[in-house]
PDB file of N, CA and C in Angstrom:
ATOM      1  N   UNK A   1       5.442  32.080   7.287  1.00  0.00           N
ATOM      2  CA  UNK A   1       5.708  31.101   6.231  1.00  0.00           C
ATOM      3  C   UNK A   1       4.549  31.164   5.228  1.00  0.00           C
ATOM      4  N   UNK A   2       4.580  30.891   3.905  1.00  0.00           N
ATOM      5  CA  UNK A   2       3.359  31.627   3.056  1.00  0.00           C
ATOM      6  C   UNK A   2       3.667  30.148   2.459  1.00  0.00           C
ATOM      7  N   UNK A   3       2.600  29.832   1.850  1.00  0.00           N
ATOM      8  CA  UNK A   3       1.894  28.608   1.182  1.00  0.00           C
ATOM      9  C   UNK A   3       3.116  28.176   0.464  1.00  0.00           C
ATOM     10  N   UNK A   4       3.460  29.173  -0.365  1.00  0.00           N
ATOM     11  CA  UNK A   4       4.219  28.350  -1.738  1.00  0.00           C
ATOM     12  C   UNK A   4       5.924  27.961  -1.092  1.00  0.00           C
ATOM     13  N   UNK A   5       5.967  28.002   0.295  1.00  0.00           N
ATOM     14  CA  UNK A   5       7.115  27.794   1.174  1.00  0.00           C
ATOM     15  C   UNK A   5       6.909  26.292   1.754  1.00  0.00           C
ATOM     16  N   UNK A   6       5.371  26.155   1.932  1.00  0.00           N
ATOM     17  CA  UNK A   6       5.379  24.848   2.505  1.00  0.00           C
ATOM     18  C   UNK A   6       5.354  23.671   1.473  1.00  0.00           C
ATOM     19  N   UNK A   7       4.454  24.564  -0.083  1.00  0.00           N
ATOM     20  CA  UNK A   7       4.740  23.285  -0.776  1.00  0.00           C
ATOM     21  C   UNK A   7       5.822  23.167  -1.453  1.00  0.00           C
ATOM     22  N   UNK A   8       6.666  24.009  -1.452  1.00  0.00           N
ATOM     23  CA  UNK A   8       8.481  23.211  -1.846  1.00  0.00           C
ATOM     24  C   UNK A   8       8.637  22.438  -0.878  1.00  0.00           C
ATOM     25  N   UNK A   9       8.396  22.896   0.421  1.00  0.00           N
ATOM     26  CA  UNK A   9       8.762  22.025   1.282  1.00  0.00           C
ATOM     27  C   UNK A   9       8.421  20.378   1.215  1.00  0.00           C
ATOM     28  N   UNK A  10       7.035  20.158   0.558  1.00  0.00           N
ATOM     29  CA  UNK A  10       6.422  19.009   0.472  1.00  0.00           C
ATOM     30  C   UNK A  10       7.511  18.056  -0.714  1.00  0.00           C
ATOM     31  N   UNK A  11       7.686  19.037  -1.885  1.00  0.00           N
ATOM     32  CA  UNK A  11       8.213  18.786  -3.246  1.00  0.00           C
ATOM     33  C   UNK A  11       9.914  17.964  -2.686  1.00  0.00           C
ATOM     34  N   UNK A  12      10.025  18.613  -1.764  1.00  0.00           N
ATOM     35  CA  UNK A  12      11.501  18.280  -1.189  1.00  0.00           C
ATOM     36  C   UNK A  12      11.075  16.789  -0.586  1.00  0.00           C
ATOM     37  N   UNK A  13       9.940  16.590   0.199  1.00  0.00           N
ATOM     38  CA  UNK A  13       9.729  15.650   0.815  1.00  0.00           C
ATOM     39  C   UNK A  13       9.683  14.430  -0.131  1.00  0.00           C
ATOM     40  N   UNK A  14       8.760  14.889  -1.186  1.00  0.00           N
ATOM     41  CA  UNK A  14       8.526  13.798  -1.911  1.00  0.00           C
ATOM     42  C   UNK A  14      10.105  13.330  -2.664  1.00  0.00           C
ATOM     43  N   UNK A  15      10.624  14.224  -2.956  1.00  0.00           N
ATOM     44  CA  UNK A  15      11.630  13.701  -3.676  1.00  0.00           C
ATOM     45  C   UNK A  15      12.678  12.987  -2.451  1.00  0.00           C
ATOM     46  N   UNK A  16      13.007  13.032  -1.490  1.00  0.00           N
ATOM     47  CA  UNK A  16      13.396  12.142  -0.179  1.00  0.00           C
ATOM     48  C   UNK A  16      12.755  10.541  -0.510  1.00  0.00           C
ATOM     49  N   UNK A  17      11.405  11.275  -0.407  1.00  0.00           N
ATOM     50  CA  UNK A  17      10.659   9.251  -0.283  1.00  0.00           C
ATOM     51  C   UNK A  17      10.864   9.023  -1.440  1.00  0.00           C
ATOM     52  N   UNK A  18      10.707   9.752  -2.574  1.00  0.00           N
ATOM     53  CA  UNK A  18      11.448   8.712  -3.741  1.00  0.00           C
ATOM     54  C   UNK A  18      13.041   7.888  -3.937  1.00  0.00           C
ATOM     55  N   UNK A  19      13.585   9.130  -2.844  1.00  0.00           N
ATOM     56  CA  UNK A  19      15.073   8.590  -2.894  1.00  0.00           C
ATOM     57  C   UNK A  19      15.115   7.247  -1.926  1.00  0.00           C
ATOM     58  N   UNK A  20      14.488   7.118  -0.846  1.00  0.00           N
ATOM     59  CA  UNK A  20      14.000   5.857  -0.064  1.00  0.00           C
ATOM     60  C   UNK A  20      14.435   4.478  -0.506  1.00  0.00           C
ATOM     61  N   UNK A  21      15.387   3.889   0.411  1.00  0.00           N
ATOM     62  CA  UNK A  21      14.824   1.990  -0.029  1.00  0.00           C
ATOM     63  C   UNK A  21      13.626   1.568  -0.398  1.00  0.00           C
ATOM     64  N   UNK A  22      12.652   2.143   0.792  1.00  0.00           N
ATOM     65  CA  UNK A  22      11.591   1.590   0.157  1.00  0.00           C
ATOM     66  C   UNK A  22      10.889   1.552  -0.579  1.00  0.00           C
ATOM     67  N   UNK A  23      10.537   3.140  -0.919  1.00  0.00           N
ATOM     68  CA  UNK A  23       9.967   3.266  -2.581  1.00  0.00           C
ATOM     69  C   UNK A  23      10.973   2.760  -3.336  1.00  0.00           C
ATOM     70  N   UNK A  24      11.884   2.715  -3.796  1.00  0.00           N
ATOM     71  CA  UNK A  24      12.283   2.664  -4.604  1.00  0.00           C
ATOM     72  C   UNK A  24      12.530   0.660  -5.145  1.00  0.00           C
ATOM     73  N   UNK A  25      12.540  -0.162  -3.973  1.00  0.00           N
ATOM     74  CA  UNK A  25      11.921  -1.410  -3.737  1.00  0.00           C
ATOM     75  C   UNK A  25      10.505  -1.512  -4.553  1.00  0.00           C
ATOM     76  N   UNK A  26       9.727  -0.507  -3.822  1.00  0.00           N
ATOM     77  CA  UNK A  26       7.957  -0.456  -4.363  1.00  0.00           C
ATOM     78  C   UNK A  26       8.124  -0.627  -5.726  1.00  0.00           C
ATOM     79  N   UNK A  27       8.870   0.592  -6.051  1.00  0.00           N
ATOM     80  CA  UNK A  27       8.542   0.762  -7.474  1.00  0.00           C
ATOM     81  C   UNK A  27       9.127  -0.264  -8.132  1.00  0.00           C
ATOM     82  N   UNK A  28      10.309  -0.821  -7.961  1.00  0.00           N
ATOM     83  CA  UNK A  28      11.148  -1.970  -8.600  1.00  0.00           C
ATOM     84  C   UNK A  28      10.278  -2.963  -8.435  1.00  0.00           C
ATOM     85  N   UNK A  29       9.344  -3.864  -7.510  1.00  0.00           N
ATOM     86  CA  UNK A  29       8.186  -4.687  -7.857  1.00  0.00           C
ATOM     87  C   UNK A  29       7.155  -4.063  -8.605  1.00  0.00           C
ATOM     88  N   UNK A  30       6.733  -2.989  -8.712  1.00  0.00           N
ATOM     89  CA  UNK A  30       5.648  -2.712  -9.353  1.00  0.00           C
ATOM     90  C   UNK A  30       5.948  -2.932 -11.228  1.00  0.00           C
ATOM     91  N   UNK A  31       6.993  -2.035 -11.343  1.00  0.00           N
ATOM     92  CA  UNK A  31       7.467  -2.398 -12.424  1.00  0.00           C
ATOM     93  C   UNK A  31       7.785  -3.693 -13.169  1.00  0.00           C
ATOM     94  N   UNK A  32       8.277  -4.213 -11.749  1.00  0.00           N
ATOM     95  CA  UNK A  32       7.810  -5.774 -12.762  1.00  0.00           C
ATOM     96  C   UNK A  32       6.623  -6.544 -12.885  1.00  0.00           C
ATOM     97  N   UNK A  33       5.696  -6.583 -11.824  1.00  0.00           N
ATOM     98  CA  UNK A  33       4.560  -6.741 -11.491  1.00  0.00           C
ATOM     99  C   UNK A  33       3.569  -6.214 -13.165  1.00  0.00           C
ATOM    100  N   UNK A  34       4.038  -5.339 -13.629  1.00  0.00           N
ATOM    101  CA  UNK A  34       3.394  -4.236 -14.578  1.00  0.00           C
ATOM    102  C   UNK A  34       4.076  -5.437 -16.098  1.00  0.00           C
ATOM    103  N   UNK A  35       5.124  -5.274 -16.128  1.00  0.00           N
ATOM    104  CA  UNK A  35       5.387  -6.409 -17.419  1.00  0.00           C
ATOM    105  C   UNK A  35       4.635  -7.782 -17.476  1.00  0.00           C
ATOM    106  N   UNK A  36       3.898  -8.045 -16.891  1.00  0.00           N
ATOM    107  CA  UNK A  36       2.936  -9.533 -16.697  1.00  0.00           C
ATOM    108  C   UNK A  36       1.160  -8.659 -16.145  1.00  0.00           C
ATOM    109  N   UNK A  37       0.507  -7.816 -17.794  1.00  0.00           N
ATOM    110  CA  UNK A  37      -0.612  -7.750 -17.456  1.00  0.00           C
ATOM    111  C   UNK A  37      -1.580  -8.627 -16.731  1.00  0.00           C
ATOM    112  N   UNK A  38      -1.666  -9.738 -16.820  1.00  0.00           N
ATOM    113  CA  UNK A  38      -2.755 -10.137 -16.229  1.00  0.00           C
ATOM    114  C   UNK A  38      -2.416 -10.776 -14.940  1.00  0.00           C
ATOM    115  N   UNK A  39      -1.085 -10.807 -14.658  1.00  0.00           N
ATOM    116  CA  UNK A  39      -1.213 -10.603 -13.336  1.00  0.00           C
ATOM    117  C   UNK A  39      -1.464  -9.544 -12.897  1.00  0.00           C
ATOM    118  N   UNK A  40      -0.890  -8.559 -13.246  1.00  0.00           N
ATOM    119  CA  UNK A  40      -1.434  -7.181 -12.161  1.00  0.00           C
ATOM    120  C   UNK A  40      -2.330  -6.990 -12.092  1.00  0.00           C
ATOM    121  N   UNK A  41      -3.276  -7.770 -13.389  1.00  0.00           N
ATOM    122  CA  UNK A  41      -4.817  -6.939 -13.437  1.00  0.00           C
ATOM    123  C   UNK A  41      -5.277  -7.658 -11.771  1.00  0.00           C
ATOM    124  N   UNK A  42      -4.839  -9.491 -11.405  1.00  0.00           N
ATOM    125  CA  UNK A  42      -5.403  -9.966 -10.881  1.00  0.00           C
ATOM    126  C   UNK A  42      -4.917  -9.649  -9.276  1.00  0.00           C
ATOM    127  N   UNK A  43      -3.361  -9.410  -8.969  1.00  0.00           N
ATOM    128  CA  UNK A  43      -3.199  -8.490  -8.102  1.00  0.00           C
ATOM    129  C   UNK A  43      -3.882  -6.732  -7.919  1.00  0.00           C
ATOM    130  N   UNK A  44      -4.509  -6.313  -8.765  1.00  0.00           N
ATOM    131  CA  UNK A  44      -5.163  -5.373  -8.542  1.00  0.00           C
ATOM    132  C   UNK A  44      -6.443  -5.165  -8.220  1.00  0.00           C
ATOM    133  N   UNK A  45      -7.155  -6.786  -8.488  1.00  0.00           N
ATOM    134  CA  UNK A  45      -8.593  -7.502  -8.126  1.00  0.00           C
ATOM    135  C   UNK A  45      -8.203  -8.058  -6.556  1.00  0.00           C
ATOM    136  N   UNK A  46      -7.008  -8.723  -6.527  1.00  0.00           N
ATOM    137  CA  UNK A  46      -6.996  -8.995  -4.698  1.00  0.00           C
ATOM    138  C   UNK A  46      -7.321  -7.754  -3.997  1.00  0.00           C
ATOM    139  N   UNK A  47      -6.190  -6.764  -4.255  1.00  0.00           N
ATOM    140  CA  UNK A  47      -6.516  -5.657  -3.408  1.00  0.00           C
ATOM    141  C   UNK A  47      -7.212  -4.776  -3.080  1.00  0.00           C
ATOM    142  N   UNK A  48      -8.432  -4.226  -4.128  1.00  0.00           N
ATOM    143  CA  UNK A  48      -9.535  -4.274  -4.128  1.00  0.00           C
ATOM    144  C   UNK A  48     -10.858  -5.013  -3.090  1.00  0.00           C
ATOM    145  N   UNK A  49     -10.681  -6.301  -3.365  1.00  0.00           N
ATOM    146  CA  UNK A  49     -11.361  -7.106  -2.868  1.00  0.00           C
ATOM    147  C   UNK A  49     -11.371  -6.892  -0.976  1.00  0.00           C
ATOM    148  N   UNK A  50     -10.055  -6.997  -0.929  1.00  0.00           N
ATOM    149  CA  UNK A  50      -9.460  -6.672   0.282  1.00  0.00           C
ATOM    150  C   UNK A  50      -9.646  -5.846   1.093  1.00  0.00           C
ATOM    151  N   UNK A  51      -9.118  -4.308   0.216  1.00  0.00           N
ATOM    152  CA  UNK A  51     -10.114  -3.269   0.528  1.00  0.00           C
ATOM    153  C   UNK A  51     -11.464  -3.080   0.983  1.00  0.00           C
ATOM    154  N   UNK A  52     -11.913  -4.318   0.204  1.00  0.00           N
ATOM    155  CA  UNK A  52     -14.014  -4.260   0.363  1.00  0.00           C
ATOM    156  C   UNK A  52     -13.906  -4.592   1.651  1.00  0.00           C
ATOM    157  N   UNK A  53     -13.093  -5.654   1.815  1.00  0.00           N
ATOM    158  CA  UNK A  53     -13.400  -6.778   2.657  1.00  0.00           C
ATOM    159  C   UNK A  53     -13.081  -6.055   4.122  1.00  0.00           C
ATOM    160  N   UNK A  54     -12.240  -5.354   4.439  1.00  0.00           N
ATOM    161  CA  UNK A  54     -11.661  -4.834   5.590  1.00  0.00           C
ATOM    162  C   UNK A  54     -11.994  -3.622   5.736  1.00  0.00           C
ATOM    163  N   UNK A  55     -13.164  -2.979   4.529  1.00  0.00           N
ATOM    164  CA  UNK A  55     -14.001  -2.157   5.046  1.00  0.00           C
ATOM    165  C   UNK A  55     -15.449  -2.049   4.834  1.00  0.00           C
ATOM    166  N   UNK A  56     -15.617  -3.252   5.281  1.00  0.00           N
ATOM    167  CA  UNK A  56     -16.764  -3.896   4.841  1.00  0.00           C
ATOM    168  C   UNK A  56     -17.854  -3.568   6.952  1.00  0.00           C
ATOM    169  N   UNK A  57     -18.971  -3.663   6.755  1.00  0.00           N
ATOM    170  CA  UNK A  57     -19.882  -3.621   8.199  1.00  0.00           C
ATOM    171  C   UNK A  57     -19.193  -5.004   9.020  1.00  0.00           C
ATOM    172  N   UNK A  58     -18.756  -4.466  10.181  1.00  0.00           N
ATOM    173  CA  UNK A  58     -18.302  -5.706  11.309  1.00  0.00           C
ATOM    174  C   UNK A  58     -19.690  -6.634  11.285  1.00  0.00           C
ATOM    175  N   UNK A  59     -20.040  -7.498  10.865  1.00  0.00           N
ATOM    176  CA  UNK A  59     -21.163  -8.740  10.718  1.00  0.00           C
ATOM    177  C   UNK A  59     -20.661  -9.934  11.210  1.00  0.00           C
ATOM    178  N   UNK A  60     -21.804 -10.172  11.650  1.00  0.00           N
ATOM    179  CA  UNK A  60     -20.876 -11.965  12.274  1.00  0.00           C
ATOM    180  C   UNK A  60     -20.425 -12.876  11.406  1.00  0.00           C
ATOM    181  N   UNK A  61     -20.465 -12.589  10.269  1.00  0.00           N
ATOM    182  CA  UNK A  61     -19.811 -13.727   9.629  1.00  0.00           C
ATOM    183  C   UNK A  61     -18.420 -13.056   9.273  1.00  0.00           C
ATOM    184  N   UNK A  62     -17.924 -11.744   9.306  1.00  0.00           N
ATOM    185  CA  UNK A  62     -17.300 -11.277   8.685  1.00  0.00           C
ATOM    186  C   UNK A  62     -15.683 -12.265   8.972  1.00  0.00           C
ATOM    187  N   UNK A  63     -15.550 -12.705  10.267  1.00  0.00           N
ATOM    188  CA  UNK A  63     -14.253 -13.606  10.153  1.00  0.00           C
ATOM    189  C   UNK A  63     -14.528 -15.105   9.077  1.00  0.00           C
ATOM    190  N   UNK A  64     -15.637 -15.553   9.015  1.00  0.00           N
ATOM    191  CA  UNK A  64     -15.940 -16.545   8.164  1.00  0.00           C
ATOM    192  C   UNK A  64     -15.289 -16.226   6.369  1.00  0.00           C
ATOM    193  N   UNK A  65     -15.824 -14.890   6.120  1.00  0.00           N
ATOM    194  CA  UNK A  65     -15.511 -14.008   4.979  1.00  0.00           C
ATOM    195  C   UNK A  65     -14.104 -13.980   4.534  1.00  0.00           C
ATOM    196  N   UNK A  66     -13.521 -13.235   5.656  1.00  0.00           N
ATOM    197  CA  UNK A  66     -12.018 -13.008   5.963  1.00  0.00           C
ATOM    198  C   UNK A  66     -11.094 -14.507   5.590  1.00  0.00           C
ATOM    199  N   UNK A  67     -11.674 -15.223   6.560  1.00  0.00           N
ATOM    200  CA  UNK A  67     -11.526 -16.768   5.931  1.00  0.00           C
ATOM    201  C   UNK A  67     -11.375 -17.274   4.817  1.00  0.00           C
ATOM    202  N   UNK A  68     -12.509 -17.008   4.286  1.00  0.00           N
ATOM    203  CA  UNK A  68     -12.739 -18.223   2.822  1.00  0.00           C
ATOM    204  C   UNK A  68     -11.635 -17.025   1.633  1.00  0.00           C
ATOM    205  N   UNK A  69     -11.850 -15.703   1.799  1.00  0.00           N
ATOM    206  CA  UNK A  69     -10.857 -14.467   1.301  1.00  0.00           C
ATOM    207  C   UNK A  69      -8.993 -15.388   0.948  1.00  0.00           C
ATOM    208  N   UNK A  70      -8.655 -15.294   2.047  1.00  0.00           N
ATOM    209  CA  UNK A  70      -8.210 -16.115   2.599  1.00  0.00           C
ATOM    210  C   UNK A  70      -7.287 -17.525   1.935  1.00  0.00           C
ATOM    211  N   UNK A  71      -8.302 -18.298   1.960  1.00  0.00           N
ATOM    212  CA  UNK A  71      -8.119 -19.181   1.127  1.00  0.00           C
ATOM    213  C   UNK A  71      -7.901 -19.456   0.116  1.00  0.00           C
ATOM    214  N   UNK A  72      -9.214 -18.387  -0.225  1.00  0.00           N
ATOM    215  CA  UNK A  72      -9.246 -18.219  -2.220  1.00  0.00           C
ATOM    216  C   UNK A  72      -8.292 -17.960  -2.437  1.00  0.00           C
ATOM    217  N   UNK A  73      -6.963 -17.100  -2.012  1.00  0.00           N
ATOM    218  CA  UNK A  73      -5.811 -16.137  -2.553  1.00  0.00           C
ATOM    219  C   UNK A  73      -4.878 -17.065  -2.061  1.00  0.00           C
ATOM    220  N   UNK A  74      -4.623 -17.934  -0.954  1.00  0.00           N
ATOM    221  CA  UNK A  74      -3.415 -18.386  -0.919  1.00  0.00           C
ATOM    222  C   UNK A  74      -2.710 -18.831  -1.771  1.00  0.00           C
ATOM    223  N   UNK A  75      -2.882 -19.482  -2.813  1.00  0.00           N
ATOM    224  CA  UNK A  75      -1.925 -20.061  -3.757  1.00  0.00           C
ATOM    225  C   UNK A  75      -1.583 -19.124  -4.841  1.00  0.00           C
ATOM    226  N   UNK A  76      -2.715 -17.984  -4.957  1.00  0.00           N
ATOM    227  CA  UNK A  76      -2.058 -16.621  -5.445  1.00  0.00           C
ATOM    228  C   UNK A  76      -1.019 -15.863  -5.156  1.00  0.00           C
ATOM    229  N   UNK A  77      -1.018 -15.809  -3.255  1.00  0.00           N
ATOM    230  CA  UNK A  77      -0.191 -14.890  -2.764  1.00  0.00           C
ATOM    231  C   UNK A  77       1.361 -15.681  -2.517  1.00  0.00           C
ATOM    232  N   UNK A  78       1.272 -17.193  -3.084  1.00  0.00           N
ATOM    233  CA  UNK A  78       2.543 -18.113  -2.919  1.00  0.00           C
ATOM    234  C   UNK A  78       3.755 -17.685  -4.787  1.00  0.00           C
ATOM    235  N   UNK A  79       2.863 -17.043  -5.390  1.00  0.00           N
ATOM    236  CA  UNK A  79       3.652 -16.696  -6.697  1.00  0.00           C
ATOM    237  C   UNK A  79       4.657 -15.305  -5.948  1.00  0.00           C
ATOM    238  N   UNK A  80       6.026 -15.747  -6.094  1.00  0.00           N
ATOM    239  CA  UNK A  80       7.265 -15.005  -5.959  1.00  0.00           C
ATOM    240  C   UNK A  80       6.820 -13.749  -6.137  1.00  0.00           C
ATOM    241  N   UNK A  81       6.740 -12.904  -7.498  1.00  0.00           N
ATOM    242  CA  UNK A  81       6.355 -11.886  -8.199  1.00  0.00           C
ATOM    243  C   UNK A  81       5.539 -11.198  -7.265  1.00  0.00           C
ATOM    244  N   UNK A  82       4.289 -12.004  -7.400  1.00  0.00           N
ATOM    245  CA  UNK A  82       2.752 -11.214  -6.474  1.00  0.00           C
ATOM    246  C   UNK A  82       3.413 -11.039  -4.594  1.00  0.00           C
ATOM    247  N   UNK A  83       3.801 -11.964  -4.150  1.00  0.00           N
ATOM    248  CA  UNK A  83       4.279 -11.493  -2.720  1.00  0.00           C
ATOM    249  C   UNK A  83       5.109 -10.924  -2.399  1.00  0.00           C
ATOM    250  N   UNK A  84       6.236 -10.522  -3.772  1.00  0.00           N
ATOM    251  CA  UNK A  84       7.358  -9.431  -3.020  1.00  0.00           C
ATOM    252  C   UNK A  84       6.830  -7.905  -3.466  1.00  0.00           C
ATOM    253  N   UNK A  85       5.629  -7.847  -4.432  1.00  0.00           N
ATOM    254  CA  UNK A  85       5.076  -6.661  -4.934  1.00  0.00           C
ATOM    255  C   UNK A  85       4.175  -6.173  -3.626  1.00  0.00           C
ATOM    256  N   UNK A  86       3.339  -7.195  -2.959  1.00  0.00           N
ATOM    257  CA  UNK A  86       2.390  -6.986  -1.936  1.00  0.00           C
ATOM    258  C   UNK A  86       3.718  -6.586  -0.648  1.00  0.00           C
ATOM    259  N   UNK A  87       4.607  -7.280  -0.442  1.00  0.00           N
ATOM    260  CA  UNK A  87       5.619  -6.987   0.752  1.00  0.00           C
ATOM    261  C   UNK A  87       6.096  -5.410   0.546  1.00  0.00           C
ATOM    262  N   UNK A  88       6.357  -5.194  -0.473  1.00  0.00           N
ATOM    263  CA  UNK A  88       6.971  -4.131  -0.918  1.00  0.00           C
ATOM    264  C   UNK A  88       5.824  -2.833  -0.885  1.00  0.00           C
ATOM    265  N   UNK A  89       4.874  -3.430  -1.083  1.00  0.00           N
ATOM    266  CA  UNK A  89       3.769  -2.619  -1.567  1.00  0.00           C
ATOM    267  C   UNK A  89       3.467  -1.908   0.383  1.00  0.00           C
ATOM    268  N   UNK A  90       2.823  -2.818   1.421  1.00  0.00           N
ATOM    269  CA  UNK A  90       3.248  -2.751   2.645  1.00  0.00           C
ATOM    270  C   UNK A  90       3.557  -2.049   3.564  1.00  0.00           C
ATOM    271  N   UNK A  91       5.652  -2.197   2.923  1.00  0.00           N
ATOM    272  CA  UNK A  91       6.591  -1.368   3.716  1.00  0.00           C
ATOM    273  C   UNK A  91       6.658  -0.186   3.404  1.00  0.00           C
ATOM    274  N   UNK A  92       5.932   0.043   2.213  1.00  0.00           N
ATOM    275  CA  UNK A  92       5.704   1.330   1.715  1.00  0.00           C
ATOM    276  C   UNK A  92       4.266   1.805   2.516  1.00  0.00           C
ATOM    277  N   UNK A  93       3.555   1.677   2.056  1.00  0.00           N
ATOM    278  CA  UNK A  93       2.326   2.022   2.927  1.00  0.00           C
ATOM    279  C   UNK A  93       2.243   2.700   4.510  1.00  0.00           C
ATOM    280  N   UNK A  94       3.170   1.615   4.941  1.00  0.00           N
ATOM    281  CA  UNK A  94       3.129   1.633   6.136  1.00  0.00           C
ATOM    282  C   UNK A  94       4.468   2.927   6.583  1.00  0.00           C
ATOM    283  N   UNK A  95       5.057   3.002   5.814  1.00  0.00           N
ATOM    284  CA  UNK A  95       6.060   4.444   6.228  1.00  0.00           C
ATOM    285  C   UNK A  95       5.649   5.494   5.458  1.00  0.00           C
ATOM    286  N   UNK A  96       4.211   5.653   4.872  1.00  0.00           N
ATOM    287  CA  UNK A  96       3.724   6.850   4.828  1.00  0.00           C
ATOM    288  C   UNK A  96       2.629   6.614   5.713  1.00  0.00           C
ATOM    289  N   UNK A  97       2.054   5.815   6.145  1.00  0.00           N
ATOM    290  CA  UNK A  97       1.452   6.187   7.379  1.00  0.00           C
ATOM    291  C   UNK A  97       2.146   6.510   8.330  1.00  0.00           C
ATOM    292  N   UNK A  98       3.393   6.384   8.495  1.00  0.00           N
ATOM    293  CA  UNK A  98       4.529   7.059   9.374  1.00  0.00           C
ATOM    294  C   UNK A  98       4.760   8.150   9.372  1.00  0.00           C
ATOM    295  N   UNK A  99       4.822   8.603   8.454  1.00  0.00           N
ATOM    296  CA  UNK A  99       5.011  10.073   7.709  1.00  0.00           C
ATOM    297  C   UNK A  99       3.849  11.132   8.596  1.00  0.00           C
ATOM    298  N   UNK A 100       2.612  10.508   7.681  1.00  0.00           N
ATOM    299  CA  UNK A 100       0.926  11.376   7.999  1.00  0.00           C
ATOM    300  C   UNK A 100       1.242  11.332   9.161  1.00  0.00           C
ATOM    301  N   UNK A 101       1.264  10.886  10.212  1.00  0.00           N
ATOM    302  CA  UNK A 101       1.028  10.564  11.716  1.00  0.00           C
ATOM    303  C   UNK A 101       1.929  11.293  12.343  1.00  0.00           C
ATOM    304  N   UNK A 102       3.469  11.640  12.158  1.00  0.00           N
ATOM    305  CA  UNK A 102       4.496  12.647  12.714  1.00  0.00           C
ATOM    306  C   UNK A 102       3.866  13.770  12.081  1.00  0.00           C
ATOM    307  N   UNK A 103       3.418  13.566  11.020  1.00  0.00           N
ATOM    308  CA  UNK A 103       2.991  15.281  10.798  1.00  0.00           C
ATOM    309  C   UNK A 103       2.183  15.549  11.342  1.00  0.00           C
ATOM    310  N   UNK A 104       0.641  14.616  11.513  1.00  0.00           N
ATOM    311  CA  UNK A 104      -0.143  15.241  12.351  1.00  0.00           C
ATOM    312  C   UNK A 104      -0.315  15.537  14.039  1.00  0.00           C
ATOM    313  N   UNK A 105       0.961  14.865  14.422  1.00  0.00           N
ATOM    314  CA  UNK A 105       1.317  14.786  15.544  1.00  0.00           C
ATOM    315  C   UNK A 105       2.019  16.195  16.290  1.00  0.00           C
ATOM    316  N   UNK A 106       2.797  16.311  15.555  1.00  0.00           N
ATOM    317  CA  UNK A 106       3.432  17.374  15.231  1.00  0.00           C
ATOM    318  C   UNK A 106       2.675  18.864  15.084  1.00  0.00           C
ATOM    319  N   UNK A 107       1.566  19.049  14.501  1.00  0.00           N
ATOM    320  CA  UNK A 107       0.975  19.809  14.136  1.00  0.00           C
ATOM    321  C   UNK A 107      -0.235  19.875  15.128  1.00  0.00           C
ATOM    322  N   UNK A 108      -0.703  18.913  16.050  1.00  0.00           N
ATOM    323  CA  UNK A 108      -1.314  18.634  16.918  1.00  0.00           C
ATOM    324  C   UNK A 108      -3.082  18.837  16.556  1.00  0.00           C
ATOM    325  N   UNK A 109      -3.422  17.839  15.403  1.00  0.00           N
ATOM    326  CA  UNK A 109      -4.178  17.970  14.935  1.00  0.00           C
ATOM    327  C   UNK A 109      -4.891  16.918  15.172  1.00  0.00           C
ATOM    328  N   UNK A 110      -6.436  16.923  15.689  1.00  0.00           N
ATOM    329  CA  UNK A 110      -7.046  16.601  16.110  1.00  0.00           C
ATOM    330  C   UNK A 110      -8.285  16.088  15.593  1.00  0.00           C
TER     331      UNK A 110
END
């Protein structure tokens, strides 16, 4: 099998997950998510933050952190818009970590 065999192969893949409920969900929140700049800017500051936060040094305060995190965002993450973009955002995520993981499973890579 020679290189330019596996990446059609990929090209095929991707166009599958685009055909997907779930991307295609993703993208249908993102897109709207995207017509209301300053929300996205500020959904794009949660997740970020988030990011820091959950890869941040295990410290003893870090559930305190996680906490007040937490808090600050709840009445953010209660706007319709922002929680079906983050849900969506998610189920996506999480079935390409599905993806990576049969492949590397598969491939028995270590």
């Amino acid at each position: 099998m020679t290189d330019s065999i596996v990446i059609k192969a990929v090209e095929k893949l991707v166009e599958e997950i685009k055909k997907s409920d779930i991307y295609i969900e993703y993208d249908c929140q993102r897109d709207k998510l995207k017509k209301q700049p300053e929300l996205f800017e500020r959904v794009k500051e949660f997740r970020q933050r988030n990011f820091e936060l959950q890869n941040s040094e295990q410290g003893d305060d870090l559930f305190e952190k996680i906490d007040a995190f937490e808090k600050e965002y709840e009445k953010f993450r209660e706007i319709p818009l922002v929680e079906d973009f983050l849900s969506a955002e998610l189920a996506f995520c999480r079935m390409m970590q599905d993806v990576n993981m049969q492949i590397t499973a598969e491939l028995d890579f270590e």
